[in-house]
Protein backbone atom coordinates (compact mmCIF):
# COMPACT_ATOMS: atom_id res chain seq x y z
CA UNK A 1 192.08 2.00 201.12
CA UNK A 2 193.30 2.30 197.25
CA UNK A 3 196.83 1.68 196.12
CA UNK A 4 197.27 5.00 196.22
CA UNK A 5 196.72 5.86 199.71
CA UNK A 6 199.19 2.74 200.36
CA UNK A 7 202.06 4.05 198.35
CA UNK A 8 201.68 7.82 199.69
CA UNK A 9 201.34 6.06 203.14
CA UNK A 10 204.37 3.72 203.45
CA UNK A 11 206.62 6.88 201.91
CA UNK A 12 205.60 8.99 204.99
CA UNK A 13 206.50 5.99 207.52
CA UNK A 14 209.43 4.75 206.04
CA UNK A 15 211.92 7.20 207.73
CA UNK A 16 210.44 6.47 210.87
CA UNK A 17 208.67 2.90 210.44
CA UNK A 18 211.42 1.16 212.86
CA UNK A 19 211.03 2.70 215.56
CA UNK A 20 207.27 3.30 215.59
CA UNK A 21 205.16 0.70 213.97
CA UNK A 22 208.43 -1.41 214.24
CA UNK A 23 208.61 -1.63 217.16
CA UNK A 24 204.61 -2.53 218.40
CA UNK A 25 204.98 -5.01 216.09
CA UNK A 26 208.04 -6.69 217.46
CA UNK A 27 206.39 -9.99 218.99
CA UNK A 28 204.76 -10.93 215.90
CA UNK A 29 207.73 -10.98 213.91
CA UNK A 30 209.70 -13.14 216.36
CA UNK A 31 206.85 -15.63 216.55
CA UNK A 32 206.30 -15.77 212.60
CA UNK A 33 210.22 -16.41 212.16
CA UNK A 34 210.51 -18.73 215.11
CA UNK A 35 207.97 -20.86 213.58
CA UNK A 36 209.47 -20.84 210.24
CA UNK A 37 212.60 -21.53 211.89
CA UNK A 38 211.25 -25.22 212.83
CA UNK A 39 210.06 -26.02 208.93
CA UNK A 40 212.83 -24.21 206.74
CA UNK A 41 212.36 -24.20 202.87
CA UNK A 42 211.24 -21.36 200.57
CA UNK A 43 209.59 -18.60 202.16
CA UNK A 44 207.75 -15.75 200.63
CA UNK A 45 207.36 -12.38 203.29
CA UNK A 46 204.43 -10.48 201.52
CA UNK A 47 204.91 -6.84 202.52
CA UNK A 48 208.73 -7.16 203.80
CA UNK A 49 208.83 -3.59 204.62
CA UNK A 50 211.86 -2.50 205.91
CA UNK A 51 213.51 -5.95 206.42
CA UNK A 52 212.91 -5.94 210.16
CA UNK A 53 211.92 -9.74 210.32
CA UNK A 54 214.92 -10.67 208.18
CA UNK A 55 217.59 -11.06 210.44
CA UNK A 56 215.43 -13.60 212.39
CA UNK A 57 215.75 -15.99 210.09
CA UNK A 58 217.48 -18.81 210.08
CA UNK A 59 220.41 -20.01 207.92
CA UNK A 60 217.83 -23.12 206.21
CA UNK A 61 215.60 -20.36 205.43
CA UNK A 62 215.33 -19.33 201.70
CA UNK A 63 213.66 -15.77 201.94
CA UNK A 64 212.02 -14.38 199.01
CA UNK A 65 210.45 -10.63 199.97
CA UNK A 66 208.60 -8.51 198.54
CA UNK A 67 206.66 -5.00 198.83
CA UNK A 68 204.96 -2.36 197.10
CA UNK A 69 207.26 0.53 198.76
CA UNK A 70 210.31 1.43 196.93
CA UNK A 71 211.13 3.56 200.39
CA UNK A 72 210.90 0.62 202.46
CA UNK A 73 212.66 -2.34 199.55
CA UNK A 74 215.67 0.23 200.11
CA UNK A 75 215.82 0.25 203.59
CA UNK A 76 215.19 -3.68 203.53
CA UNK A 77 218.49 -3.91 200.99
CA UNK A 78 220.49 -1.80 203.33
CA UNK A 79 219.28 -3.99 205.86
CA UNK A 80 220.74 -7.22 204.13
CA UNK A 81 223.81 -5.44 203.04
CA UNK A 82 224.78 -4.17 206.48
CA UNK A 83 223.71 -7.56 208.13
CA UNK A 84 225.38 -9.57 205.47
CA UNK A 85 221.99 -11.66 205.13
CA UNK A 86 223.16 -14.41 202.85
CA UNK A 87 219.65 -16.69 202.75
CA UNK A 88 217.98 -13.06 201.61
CA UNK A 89 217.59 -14.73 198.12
CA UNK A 90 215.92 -11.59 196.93
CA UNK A 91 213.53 -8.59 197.43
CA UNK A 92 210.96 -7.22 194.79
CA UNK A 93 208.78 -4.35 194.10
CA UNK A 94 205.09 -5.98 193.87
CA UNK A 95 201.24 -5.82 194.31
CA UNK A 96 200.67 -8.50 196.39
CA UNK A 97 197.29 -8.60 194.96
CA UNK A 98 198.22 -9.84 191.43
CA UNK A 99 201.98 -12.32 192.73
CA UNK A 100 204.60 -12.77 189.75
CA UNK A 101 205.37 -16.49 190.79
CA UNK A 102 204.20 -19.30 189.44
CA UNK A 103 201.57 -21.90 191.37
CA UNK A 104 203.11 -23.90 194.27
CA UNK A 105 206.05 -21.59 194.14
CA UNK A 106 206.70 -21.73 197.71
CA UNK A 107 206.68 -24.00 201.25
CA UNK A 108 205.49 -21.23 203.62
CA UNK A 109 204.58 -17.73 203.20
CA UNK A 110 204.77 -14.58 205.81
CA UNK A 111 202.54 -12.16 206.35
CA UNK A 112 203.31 -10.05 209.39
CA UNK A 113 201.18 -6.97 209.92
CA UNK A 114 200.19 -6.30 206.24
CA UNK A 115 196.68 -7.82 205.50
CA UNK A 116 195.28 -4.97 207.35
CA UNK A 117 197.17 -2.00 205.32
CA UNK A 118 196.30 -3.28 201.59
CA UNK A 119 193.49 -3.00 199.04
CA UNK A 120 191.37 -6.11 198.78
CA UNK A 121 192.75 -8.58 201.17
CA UNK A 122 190.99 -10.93 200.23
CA UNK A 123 192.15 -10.82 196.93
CA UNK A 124 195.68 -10.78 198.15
CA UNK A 125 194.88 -13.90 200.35
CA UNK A 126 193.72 -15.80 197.49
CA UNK A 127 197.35 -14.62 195.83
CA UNK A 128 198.74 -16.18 198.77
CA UNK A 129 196.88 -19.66 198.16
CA UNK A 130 197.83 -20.15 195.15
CA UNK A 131 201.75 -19.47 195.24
CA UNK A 132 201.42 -21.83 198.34
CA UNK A 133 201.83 -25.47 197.67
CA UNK A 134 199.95 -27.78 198.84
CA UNK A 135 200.48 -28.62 202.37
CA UNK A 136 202.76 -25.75 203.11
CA UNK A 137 201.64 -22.74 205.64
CA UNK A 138 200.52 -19.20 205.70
CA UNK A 139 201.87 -17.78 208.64
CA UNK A 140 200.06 -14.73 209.76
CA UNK A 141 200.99 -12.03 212.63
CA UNK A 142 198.24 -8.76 212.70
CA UNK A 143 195.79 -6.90 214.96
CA UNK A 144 192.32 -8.19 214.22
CA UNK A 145 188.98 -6.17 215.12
CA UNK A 146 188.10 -6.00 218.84
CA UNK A 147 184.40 -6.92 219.57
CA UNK A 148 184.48 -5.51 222.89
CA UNK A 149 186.23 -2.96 225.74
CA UNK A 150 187.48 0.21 225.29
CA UNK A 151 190.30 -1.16 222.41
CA UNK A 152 186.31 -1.57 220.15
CA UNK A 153 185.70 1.97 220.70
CA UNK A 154 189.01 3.26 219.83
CA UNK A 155 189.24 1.32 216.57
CA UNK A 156 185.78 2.07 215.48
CA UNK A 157 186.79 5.43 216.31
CA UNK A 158 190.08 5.44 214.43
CA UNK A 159 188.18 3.40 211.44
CA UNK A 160 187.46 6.33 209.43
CA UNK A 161 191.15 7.65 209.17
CA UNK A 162 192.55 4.26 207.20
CA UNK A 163 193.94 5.98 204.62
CA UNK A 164 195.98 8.69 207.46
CA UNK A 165 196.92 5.79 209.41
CA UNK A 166 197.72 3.57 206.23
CA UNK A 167 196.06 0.94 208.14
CA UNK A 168 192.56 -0.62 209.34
CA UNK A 169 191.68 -0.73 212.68
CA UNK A 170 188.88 -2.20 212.03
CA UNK A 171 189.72 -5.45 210.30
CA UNK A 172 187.97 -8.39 211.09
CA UNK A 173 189.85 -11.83 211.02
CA UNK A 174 187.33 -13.37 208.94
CA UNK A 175 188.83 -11.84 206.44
CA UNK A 176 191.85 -14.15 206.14
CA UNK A 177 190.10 -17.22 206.89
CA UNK A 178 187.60 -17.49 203.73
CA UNK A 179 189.84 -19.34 201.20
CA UNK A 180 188.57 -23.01 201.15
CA UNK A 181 191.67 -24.63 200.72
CA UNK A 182 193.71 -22.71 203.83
CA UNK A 183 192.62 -24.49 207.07
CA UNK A 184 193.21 -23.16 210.46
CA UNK A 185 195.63 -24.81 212.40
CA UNK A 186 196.70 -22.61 214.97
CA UNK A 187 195.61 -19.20 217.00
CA UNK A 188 197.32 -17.58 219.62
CA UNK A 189 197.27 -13.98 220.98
CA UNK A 190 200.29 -11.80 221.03
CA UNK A 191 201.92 -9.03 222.76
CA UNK A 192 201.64 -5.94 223.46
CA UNK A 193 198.23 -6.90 225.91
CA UNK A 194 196.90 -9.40 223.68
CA UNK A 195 196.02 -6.80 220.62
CA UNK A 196 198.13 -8.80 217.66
CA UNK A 197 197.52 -12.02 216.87
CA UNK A 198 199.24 -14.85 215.37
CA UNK A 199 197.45 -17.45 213.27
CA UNK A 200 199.00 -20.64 211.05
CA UNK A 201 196.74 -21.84 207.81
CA UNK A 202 198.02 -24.85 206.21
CA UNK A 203 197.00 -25.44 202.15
CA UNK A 204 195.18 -28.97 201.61
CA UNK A 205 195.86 -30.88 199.00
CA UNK A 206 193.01 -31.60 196.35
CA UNK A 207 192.36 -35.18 195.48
């Protein structure tokens, strides 16, 4: 999927992303915020979309979001506005693939449901390292690639149509997991029937 297919995709969701991706999706945000809840600090949400996971966090939560989608950064300002968000400490326009922050820019980082719509992943991942600091936490909410049952057939199925979609259905969690310095700390499966999943990395620190 190019950036391309990405931009043209999030324009024709974003009058309807609430209530449809939205709201499949709703588990994983709670869990991501709750979690970040317990640490507090600086956050970075990579692909904020609409704001939907904003509200959930709390007060000793710095939030820093950002997205490629000028339709969805609008509704995500309306969002704050109407909500009166006041740890919202700002939202940019951005290809998560190349950041604008410096190194060690931030204690945690968010990622709900938005490794599996961009280009290179991995390269966005790697993005995500490096604005991490050392000993701070990537946490991650997305569907992952089923190996078996009828939910395999129906993604490899649906595979083909990525750029329709403006997602893969077909993305493997190995995917997220291949930056040396990002170690696994926890996996659980979420709602709805076990098809997202929630995952914590934590950044080492080099000697």
């Amino acid at each position: 999927m190019d950036i391309k297919a990405v931009e043209a995709s999030y324009a024709r969701w974003a009058p309807v992303y609430d209530k449809t991706f939205g709201a499949v999706t709703r588990a994983g945000r709670r869990r991501t915020a709750e979690y970040i809840n317990n640490h507090g600090g600086s956050v970075l949400e990579v692909g904020v979309g609409t704001g939907l996971a904003l509200p959930h966090y709390a007060s000793n939560v710095q939030v820093t979001g950002i997205d490629f989608s000028e339709e969805m950064l609008a509704k995500a300002r309306l969002r704050i506005e109407e909500r009166e968000l006041t740890n919202i400490k700002e939202l940019r326009q951005m290809d998560a693939r190349s950041l604008d922050f410096a190194d060690n820019s931030f204690d945690m980082v968010a990622a709900m449901h938005v490794l599996s719509v961009v280009p290179e992943p991995k390269r966005v991942m790697s993005e995500i390292e490096r604005v991490l600091k050392p000993g701070g936490r990537v946490v991650i909410s997305n569907h992952f690639k089923s190996t078996q049952g009828v939910l395999a057939s129906i993604e490899k199925f649906t595979a083909p149509f990525a750029d329709v979609l403006g997602w893969h259905s077909d993305f493997a969690i190995e995917t997220v997991l291949q930056e040396e310095r990002l170690k696994l700390e926890l996996q659980q499966s979420l709602p709805p029937f076990g098809m997202m999943t929630f995952l914590v990395l934590r950044k080492l620190h080099t000697n």
